[in-house]
Protein backbone atom coordinates (compact mmCIF):
# COMPACT_ATOMS: atom_id res chain seq x y z
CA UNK A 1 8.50 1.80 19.71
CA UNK A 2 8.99 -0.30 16.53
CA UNK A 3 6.18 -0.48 13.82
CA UNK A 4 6.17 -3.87 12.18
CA UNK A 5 3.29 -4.08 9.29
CA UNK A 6 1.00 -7.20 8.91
CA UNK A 7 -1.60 -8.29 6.52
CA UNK A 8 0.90 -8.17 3.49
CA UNK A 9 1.30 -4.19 3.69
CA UNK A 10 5.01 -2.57 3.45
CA UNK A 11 6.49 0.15 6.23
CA UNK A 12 7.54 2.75 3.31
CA UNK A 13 8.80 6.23 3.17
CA UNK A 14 7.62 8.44 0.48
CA UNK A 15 10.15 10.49 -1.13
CA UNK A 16 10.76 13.09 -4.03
CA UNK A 17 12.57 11.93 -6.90
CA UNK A 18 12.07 15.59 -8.46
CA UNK A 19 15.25 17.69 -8.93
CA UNK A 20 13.14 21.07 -9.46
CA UNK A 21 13.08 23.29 -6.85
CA UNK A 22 9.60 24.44 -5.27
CA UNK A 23 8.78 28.46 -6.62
CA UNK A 24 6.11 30.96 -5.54
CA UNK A 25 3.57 32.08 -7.89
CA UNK A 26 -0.09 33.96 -7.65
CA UNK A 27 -3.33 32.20 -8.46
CA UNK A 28 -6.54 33.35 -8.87
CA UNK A 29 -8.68 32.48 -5.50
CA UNK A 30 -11.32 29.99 -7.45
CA UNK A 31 -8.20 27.89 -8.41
CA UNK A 32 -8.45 24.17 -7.85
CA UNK A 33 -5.06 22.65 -7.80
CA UNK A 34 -4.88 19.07 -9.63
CA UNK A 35 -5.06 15.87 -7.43
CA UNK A 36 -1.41 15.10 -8.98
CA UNK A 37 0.24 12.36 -10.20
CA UNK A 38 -1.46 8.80 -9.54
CA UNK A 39 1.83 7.19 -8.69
CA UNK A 40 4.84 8.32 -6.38
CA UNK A 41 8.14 7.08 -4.99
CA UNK A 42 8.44 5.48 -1.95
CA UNK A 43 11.56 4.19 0.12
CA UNK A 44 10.96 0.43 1.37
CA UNK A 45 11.54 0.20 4.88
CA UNK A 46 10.37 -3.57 5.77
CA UNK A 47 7.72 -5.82 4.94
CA UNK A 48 4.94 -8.07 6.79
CA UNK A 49 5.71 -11.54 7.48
CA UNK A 50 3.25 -12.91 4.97
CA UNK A 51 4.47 -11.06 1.84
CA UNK A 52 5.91 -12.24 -1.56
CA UNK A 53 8.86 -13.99 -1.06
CA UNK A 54 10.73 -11.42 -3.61
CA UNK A 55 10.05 -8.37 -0.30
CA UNK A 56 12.75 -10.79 1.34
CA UNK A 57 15.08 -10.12 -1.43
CA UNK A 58 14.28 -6.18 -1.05
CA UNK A 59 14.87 -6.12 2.66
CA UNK A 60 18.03 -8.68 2.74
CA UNK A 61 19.63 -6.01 -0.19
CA UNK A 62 22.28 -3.37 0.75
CA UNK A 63 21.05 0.45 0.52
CA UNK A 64 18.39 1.89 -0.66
CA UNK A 65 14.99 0.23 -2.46
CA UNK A 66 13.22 2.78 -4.33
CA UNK A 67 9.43 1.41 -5.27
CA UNK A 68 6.74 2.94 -7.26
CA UNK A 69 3.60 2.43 -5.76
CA UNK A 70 -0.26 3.82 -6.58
CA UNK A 71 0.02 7.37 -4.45
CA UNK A 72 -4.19 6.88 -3.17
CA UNK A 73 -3.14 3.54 -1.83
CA UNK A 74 -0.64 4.72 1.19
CA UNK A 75 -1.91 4.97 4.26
CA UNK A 76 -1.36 6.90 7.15
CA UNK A 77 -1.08 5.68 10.70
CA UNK A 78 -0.80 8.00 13.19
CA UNK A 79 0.08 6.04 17.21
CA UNK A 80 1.26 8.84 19.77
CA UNK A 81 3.93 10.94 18.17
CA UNK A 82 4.64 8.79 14.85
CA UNK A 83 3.06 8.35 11.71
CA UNK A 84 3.68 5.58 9.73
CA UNK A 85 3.33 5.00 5.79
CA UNK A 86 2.28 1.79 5.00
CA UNK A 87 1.04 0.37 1.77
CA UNK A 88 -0.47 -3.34 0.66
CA UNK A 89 2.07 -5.79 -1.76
CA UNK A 90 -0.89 -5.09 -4.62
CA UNK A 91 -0.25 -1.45 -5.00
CA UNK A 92 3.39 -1.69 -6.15
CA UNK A 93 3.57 -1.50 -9.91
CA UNK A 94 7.68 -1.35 -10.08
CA UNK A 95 10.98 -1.54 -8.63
CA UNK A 96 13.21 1.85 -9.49
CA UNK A 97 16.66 0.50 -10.35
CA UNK A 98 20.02 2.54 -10.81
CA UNK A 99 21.45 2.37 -14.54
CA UNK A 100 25.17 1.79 -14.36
């Protein structure tokens, strides 16, 4: 089954940019943890049909498109076995670019 968004949202992948690794510690049991960063990393998968024409440019590009995108915006959909990350044009504020 193949997941193709509409209604100018983007098929994404979020990912971890983060080179620390995850460690163990104690808290106190009335601890309430942060909501975390407002914006993540996301790997661009494809893009609906009626999208900014630069998406085409994303997709038609060779390897990997790393966005930054407004972390409360993705949403989840879940169809038998899959979930799917998908996120509307609007709630990408930048384009993560290797410096050579």
């Amino acid at each position: 089954m193949v997941f193709v968004p509409v209604n100018k949202h983007l098929l994404v992948e979020e990912i971890n940019l983060s080179n620390q690794e995850e460690t163990l510690i104690a808290l106190p049991e009335d601890y309430v943890k942060k909501a975390g960063d407002r914006y993540c990393t996301v790997r661009f998968i494809c893009h609906a049909d009626d999208c900014w024409s630069m998406y085409d440019d994303l997709f038609d590009s060779n390897g990997d498109v790393v966005l930054a995108v407004e972390r409360s915006m993705i949403e989840e959909v879940f169809i038998k076995d899959n979930k799917y990350s998908i996120v509307h044009q609007n709630y990408v504020v930048g384009i993560l670019e290797e410096i050579e």
